[in-house]
PDB file of N, CA and C in Angstrom:
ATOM      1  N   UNK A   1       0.815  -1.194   0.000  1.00  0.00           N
ATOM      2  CA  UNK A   1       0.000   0.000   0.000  1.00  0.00           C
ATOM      3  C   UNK A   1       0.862   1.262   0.000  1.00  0.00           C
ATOM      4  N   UNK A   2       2.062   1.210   0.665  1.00  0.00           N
ATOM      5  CA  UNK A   2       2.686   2.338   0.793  1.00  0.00           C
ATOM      6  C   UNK A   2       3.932   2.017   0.021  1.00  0.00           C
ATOM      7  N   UNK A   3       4.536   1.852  -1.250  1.00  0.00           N
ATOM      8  CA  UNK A   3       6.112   1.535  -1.548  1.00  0.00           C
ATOM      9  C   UNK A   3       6.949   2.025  -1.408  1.00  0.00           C
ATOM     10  N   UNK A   4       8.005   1.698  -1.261  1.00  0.00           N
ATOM     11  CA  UNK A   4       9.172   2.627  -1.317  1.00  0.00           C
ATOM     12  C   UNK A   4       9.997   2.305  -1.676  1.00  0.00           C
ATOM     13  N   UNK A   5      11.167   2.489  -2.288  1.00  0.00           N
ATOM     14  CA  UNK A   5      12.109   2.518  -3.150  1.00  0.00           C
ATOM     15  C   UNK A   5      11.988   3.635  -4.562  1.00  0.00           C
ATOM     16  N   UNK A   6      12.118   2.861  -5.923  1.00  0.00           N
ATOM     17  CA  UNK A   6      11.532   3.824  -7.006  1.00  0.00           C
ATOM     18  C   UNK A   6       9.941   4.356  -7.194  1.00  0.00           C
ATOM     19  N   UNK A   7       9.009   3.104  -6.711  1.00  0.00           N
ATOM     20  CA  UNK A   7       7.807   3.720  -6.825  1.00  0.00           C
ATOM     21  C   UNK A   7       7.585   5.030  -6.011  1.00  0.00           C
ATOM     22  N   UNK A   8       8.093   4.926  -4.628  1.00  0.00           N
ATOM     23  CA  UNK A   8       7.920   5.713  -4.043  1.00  0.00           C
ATOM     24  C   UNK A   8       8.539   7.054  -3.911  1.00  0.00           C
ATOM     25  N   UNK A   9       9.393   7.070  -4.850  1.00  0.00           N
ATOM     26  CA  UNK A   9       9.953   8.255  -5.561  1.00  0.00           C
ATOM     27  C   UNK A   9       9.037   9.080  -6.520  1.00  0.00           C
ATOM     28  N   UNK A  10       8.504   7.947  -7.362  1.00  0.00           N
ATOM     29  CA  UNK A  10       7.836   8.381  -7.931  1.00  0.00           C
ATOM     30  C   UNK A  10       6.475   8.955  -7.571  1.00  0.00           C
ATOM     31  N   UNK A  11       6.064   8.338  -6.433  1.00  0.00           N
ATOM     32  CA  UNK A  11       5.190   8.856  -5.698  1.00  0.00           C
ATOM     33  C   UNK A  11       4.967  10.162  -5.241  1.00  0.00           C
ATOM     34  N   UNK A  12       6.778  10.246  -4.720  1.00  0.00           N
ATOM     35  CA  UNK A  12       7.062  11.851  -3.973  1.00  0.00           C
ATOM     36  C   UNK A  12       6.891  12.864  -5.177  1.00  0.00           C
ATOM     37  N   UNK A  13       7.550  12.308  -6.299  1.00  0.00           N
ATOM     38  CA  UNK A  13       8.001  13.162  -7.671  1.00  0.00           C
ATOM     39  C   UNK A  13       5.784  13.791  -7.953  1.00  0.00           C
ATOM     40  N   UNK A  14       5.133  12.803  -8.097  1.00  0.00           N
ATOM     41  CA  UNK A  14       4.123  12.906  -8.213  1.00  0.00           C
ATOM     42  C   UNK A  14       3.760  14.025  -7.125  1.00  0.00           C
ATOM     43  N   UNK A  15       3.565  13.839  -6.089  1.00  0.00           N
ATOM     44  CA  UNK A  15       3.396  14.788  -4.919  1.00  0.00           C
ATOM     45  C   UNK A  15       3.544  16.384  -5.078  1.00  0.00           C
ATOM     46  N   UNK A  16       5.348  16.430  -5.580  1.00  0.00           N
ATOM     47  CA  UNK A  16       5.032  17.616  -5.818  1.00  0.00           C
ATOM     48  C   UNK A  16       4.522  18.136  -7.273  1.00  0.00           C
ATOM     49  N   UNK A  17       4.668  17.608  -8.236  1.00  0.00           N
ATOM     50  CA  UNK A  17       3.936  18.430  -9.438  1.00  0.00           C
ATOM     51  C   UNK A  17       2.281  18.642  -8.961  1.00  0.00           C
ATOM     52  N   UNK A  18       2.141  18.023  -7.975  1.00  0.00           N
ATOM     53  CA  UNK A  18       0.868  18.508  -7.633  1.00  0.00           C
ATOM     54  C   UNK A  18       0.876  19.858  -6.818  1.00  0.00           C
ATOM     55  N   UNK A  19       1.786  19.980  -5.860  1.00  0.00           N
ATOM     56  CA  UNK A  19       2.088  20.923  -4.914  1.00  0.00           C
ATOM     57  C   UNK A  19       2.264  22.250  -6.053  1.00  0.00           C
ATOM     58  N   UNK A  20       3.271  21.961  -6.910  1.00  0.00           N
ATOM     59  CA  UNK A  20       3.318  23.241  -7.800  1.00  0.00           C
ATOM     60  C   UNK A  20       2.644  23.748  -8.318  1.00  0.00           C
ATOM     61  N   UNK A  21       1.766  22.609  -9.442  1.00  0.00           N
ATOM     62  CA  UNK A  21       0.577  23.138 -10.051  1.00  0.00           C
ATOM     63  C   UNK A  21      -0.639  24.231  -9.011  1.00  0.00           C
ATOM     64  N   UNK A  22      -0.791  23.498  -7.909  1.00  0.00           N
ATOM     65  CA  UNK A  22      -1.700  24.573  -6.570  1.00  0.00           C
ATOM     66  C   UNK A  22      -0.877  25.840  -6.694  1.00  0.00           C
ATOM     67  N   UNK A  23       0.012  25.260  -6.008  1.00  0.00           N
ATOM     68  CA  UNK A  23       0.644  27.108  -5.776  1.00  0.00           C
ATOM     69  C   UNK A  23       0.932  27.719  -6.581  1.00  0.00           C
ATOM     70  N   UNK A  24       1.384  27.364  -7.987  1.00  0.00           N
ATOM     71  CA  UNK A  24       1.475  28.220  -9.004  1.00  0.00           C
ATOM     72  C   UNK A  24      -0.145  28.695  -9.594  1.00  0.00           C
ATOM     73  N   UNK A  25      -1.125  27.684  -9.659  1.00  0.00           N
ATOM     74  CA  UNK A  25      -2.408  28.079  -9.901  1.00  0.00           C
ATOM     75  C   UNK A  25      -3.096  29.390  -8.972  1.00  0.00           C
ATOM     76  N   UNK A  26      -2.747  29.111  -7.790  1.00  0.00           N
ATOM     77  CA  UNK A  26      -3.240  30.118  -7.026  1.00  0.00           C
ATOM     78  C   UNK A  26      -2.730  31.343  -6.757  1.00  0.00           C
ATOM     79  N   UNK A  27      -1.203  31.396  -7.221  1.00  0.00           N
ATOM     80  CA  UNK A  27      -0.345  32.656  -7.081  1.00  0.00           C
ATOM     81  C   UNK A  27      -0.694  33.390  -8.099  1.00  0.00           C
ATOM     82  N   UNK A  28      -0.954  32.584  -9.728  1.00  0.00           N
ATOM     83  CA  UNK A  28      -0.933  33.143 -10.688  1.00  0.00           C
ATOM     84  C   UNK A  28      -2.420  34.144 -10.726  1.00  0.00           C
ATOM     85  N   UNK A  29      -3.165  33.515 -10.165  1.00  0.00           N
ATOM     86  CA  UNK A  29      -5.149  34.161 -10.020  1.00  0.00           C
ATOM     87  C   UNK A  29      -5.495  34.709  -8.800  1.00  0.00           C
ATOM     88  N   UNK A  30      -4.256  35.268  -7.869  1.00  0.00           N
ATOM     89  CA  UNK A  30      -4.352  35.783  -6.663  1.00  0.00           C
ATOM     90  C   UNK A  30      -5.390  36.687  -6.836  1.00  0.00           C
ATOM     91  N   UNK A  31      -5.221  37.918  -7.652  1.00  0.00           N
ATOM     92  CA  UNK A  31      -6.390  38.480  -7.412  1.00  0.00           C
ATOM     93  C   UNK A  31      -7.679  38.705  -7.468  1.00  0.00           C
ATOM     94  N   UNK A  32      -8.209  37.790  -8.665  1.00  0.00           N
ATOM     95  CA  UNK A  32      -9.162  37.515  -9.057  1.00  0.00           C
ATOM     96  C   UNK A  32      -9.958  35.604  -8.024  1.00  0.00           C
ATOM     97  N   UNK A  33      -8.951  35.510  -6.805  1.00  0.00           N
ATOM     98  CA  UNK A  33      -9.499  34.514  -6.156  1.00  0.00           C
ATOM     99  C   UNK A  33      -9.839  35.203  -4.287  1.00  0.00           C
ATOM    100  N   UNK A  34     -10.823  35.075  -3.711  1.00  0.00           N
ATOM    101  CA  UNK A  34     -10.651  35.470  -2.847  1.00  0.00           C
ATOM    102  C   UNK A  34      -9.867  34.575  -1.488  1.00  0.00           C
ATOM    103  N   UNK A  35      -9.710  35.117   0.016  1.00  0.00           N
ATOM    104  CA  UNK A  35      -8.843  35.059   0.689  1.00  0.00           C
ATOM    105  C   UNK A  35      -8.904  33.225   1.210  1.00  0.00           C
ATOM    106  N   UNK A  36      -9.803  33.347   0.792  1.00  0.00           N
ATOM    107  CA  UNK A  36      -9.912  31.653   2.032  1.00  0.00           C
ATOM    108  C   UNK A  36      -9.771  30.495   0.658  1.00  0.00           C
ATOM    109  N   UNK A  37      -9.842  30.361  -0.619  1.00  0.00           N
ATOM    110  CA  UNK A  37      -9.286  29.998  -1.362  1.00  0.00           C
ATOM    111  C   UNK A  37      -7.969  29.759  -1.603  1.00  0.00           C
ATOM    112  N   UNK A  38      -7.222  30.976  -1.507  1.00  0.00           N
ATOM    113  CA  UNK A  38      -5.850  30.606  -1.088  1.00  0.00           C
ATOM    114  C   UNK A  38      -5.250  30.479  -0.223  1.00  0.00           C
ATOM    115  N   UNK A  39      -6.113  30.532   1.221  1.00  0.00           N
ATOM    116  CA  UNK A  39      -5.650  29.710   2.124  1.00  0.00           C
ATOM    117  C   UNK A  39      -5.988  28.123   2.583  1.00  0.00           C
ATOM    118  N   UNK A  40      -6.629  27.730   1.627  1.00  0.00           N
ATOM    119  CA  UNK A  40      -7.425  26.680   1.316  1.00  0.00           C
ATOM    120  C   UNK A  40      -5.997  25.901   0.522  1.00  0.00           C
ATOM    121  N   UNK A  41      -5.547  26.557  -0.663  1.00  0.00           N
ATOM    122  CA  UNK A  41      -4.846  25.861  -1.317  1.00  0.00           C
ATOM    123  C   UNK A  41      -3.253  26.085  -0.386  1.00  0.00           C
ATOM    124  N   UNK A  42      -3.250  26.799  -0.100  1.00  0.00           N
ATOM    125  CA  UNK A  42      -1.598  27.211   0.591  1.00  0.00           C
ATOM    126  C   UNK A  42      -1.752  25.588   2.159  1.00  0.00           C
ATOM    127  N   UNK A  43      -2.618  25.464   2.617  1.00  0.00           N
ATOM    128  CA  UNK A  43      -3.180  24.077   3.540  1.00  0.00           C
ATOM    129  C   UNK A  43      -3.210  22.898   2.979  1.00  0.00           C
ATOM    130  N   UNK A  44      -3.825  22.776   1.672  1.00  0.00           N
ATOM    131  CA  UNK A  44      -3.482  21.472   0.982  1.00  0.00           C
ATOM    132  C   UNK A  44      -2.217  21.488   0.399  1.00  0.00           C
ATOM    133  N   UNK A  45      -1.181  22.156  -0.126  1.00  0.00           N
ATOM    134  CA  UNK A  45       0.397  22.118  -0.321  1.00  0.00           C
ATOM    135  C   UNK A  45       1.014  21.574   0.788  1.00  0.00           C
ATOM    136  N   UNK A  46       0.160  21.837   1.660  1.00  0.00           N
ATOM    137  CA  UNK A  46       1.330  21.460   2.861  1.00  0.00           C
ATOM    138  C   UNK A  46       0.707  20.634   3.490  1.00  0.00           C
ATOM    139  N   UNK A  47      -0.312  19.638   3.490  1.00  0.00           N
ATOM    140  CA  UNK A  47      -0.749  18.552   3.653  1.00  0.00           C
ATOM    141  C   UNK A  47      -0.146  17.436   2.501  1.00  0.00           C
ATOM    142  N   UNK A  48      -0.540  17.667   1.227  1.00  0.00           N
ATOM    143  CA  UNK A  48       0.296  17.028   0.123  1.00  0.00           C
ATOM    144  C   UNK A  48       1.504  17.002   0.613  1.00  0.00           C
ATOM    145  N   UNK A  49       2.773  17.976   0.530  1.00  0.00           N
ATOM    146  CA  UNK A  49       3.912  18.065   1.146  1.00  0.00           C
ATOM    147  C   UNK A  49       4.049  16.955   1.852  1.00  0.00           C
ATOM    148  N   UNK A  50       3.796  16.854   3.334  1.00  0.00           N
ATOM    149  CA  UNK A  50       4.134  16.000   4.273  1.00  0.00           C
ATOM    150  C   UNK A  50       3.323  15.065   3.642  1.00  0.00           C
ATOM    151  N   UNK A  51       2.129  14.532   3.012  1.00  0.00           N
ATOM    152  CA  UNK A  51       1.560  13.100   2.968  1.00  0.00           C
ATOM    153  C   UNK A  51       0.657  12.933   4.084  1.00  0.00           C
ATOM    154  N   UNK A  52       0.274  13.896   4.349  1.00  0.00           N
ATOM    155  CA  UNK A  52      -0.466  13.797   5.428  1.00  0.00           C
ATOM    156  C   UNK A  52      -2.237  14.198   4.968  1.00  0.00           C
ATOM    157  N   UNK A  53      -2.979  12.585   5.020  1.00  0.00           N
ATOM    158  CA  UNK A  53      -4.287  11.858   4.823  1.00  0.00           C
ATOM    159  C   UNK A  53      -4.752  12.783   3.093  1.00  0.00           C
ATOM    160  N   UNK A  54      -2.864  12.119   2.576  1.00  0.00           N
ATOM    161  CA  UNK A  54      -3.526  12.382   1.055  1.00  0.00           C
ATOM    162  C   UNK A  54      -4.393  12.277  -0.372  1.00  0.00           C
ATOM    163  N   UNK A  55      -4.983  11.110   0.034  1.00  0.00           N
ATOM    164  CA  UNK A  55      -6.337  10.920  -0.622  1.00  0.00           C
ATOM    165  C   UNK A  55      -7.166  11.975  -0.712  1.00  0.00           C
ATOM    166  N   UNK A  56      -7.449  12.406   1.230  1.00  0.00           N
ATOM    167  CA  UNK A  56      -8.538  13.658   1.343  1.00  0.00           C
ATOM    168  C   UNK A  56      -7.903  15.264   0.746  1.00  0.00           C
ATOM    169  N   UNK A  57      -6.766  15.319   1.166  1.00  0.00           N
ATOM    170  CA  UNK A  57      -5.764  16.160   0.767  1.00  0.00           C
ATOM    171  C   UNK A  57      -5.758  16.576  -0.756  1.00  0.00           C
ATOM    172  N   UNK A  58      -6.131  15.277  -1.860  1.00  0.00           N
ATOM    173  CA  UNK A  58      -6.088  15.831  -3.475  1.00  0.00           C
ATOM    174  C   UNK A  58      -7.467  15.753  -3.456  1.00  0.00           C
ATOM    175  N   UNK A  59      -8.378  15.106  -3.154  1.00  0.00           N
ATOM    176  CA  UNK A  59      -9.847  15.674  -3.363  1.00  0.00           C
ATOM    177  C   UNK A  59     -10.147  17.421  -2.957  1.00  0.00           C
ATOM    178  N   UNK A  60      -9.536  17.479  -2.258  1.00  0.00           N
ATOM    179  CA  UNK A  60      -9.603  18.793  -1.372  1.00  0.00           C
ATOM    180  C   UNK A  60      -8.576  20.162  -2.668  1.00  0.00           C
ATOM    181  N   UNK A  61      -8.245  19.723  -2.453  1.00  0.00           N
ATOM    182  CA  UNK A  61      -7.247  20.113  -4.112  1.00  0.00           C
ATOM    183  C   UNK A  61      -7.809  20.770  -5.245  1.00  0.00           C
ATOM    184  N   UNK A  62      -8.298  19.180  -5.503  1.00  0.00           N
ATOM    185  CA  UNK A  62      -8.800  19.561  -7.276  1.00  0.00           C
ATOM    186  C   UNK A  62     -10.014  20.731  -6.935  1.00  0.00           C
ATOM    187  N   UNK A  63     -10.549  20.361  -5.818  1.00  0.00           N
ATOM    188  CA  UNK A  63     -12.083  21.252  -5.306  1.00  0.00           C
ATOM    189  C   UNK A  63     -11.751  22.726  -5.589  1.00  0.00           C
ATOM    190  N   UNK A  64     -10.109  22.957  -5.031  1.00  0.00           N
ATOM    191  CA  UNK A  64      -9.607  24.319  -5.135  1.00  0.00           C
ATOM    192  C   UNK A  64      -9.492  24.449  -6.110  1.00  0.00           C
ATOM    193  N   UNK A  65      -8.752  24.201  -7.050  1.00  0.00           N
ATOM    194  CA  UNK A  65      -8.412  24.279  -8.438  1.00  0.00           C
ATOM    195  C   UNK A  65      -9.948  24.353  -9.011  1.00  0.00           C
ATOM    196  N   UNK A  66     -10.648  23.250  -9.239  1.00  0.00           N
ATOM    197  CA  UNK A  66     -11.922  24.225  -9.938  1.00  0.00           C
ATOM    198  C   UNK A  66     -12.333  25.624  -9.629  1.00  0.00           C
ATOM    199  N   UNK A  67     -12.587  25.708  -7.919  1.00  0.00           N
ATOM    200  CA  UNK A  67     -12.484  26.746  -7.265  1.00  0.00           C
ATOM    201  C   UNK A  67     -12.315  28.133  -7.990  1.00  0.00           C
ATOM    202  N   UNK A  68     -10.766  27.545  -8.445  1.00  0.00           N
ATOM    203  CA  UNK A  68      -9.868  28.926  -8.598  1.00  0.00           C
ATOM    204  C   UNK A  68     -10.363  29.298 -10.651  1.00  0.00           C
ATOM    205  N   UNK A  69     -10.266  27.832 -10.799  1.00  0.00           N
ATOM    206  CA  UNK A  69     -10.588  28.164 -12.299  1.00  0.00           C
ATOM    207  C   UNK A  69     -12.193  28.611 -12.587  1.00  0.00           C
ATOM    208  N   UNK A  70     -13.332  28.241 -11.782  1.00  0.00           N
ATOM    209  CA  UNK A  70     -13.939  28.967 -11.771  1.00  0.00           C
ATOM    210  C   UNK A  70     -14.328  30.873 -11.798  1.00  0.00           C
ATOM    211  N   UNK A  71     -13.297  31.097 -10.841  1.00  0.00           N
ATOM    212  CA  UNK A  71     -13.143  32.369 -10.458  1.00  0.00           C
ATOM    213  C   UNK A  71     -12.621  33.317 -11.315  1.00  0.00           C
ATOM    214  N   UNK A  72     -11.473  32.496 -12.066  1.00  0.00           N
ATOM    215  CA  UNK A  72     -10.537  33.386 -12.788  1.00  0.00           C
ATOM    216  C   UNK A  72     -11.150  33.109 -14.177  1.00  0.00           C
ATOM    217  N   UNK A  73     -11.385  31.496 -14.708  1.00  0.00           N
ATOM    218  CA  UNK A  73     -11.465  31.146 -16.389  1.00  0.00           C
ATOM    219  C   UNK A  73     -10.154  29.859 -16.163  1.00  0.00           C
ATOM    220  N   UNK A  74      -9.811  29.604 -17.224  1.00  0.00           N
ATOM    221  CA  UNK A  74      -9.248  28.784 -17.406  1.00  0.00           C
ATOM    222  C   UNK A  74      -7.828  29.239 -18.135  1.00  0.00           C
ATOM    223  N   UNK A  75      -6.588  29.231 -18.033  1.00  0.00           N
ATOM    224  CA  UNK A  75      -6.012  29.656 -18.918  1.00  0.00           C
ATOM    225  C   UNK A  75      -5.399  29.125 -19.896  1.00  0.00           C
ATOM    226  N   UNK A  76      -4.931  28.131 -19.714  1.00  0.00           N
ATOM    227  CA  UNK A  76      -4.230  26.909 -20.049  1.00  0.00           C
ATOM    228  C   UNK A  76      -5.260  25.620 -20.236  1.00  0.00           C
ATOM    229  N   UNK A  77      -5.841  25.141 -21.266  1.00  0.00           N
ATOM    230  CA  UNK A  77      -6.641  23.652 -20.972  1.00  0.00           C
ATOM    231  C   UNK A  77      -5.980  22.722 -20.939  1.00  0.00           C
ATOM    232  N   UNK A  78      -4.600  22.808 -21.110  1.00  0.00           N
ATOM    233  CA  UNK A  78      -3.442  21.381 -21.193  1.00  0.00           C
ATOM    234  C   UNK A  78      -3.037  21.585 -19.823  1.00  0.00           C
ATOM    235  N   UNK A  79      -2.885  22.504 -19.125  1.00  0.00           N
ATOM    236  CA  UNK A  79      -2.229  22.778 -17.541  1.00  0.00           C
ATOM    237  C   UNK A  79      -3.085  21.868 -16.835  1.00  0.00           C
ATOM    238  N   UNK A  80      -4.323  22.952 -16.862  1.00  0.00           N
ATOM    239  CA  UNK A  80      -6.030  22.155 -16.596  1.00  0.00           C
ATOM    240  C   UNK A  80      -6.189  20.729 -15.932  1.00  0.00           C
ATOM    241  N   UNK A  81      -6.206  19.767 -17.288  1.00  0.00           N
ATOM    242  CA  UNK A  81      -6.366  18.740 -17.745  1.00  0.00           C
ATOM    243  C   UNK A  81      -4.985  17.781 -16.920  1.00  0.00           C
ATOM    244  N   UNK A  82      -3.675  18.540 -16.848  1.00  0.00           N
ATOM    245  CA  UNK A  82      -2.764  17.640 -16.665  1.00  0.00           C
ATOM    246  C   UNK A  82      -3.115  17.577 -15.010  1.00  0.00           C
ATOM    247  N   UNK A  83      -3.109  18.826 -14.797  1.00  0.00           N
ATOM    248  CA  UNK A  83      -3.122  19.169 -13.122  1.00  0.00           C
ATOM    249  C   UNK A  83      -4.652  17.880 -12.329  1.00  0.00           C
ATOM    250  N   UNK A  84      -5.337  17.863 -12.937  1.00  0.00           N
ATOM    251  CA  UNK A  84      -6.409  17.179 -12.985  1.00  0.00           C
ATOM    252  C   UNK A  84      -6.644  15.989 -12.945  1.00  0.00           C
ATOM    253  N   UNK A  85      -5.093  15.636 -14.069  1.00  0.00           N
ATOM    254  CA  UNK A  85      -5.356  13.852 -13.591  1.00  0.00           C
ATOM    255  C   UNK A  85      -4.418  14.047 -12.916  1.00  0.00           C
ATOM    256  N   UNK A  86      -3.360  14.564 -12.689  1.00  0.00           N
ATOM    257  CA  UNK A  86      -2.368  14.212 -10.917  1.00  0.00           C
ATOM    258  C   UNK A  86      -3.018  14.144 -10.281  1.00  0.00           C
ATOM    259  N   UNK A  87      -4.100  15.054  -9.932  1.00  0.00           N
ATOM    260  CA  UNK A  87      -4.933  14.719  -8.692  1.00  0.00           C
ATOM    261  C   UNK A  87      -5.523  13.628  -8.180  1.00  0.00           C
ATOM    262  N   UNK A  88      -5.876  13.137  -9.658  1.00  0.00           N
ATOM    263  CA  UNK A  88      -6.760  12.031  -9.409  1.00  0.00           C
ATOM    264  C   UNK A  88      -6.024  10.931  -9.427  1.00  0.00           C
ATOM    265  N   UNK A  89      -4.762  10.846 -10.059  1.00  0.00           N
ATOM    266  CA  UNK A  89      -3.793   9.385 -10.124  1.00  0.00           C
ATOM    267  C   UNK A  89      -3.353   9.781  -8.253  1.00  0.00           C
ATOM    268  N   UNK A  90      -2.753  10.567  -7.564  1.00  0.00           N
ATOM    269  CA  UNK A  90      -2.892  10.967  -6.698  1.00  0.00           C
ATOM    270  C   UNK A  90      -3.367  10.457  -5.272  1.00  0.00           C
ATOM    271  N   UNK A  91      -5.109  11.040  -5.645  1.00  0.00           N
ATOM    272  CA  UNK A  91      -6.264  10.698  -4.658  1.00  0.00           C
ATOM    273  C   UNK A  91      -6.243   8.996  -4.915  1.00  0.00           C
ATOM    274  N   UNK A  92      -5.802   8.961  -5.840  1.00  0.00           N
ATOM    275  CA  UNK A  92      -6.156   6.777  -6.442  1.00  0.00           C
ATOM    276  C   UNK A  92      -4.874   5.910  -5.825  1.00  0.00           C
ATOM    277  N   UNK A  93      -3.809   6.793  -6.047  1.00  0.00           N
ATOM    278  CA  UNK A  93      -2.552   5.748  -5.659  1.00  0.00           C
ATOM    279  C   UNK A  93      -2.284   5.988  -4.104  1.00  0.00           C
ATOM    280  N   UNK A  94      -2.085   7.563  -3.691  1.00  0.00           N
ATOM    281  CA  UNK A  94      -1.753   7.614  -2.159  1.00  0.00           C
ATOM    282  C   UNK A  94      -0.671   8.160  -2.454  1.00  0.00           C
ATOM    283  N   UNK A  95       0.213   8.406  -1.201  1.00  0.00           N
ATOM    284  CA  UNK A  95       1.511   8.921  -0.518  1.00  0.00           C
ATOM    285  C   UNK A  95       2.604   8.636  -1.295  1.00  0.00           C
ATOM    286  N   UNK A  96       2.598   7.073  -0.835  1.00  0.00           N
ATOM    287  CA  UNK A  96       4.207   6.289  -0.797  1.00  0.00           C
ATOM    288  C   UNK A  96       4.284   6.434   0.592  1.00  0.00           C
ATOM    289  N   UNK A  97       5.474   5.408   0.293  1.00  0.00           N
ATOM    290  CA  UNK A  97       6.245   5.051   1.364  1.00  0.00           C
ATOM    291  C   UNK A  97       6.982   6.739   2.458  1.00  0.00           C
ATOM    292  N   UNK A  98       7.135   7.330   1.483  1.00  0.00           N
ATOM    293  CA  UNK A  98       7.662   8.656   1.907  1.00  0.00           C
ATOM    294  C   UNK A  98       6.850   9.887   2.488  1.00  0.00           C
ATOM    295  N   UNK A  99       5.860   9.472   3.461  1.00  0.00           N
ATOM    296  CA  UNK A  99       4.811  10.406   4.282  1.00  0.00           C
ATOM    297  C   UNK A  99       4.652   9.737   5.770  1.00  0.00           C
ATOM    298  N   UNK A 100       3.839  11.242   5.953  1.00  0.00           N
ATOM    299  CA  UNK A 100       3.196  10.407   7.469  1.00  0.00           C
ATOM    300  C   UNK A 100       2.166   9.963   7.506  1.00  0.00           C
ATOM    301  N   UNK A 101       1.426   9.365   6.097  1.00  0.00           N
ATOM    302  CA  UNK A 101       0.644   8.955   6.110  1.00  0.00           C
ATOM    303  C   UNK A 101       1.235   6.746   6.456  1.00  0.00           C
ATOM    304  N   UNK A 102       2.481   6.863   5.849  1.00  0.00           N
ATOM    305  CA  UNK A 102       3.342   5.653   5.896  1.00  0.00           C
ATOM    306  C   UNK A 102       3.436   5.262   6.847  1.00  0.00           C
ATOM    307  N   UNK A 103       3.640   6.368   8.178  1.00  0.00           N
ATOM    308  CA  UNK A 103       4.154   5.831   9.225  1.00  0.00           C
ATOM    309  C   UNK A 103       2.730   6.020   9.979  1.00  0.00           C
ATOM    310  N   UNK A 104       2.089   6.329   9.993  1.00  0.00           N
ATOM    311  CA  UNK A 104       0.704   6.230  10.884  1.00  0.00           C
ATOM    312  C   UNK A 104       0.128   4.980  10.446  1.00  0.00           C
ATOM    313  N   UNK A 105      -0.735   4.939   9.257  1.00  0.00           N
ATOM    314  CA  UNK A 105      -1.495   3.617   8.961  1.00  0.00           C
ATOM    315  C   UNK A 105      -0.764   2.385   8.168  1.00  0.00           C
ATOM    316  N   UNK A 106       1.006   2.681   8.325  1.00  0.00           N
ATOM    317  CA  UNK A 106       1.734   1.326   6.992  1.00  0.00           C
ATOM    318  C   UNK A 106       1.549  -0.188   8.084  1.00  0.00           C
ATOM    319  N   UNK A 107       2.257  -0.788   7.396  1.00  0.00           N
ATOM    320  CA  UNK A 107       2.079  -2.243   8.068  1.00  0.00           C
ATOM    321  C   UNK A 107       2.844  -2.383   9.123  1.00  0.00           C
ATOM    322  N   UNK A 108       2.467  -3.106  10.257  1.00  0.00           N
ATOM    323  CA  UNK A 108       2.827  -3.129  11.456  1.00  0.00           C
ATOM    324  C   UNK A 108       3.202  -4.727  11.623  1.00  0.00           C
ATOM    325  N   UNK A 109       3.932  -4.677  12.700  1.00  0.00           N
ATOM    326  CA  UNK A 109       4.082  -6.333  13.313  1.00  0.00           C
ATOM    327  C   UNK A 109       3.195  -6.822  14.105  1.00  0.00           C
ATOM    328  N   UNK A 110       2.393  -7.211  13.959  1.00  0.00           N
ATOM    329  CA  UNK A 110       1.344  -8.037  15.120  1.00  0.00           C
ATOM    330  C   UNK A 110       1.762  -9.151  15.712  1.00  0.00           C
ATOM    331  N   UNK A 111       2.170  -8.705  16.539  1.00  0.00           N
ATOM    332  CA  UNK A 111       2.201 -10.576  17.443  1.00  0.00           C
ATOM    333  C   UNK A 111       1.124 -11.061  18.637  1.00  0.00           C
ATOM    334  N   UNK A 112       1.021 -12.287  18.116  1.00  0.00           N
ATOM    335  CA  UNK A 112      -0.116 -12.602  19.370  1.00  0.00           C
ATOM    336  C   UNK A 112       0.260 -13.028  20.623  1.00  0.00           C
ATOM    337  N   UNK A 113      -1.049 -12.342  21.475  1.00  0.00           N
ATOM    338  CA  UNK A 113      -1.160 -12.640  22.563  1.00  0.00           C
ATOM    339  C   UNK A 113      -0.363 -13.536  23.255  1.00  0.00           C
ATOM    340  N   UNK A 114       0.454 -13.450  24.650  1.00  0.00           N
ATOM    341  CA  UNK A 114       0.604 -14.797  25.046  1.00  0.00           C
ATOM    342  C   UNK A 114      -0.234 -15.077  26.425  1.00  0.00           C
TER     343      UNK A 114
END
């Protein structure tokens, strides 16, 4: 559930083109977005970031990003579109090995009772 090695690189690598696309989306439409929007998205960067309960974290995301593209228009439909399925490959695959989402819910040793 959580890999690590190359997937989980790729995982991280994934992570942030998501992180950028937000903050560059929201820096770029600052003014035409109001205040709790981009503090909305500046909270999910840094939930994404750490991996922390990133499933809810890119749903929460893309919400902004329509959000924002609502507000402003669209500028880019290839940005759009790309930013869109990160989210969703994202919200579908998880963290990786490389969050605290890894170390809170990854696999544990159970031993039984004696």
């Amino acid at each position: 559930m959580f890999p690590a090695g190359l997937p989980g690189i790729a995982l991280l690598i994934l992570r942030a083109s998501v992180i950028f696309a937000l903050v560059f989306e929201s820096y770029s439409h600052q003014q035409a977005v109001s205040g709790w929007i981009l503090a909305m998205a500046v909270l999910m960067a840094a939930a994404i970031l750490a991996g922390y309960l990133t499933p809810i974290a890119a749903t929460i995301s893309l919400v902004t990003h329509v959000l924002i593209w609502s507000n402003s228009g669209v500028c880019n439909v290839a940005g759009a579109t790309i930013a869109t399925l990160d989210l969703l490959a994202l919200a579908l695959l998880g963290p990786g090995a490389y969050s605290i989402d890894s170390y809170r819910f990854g696999r544990r040793v159970l031993l039984p009772p004696r």
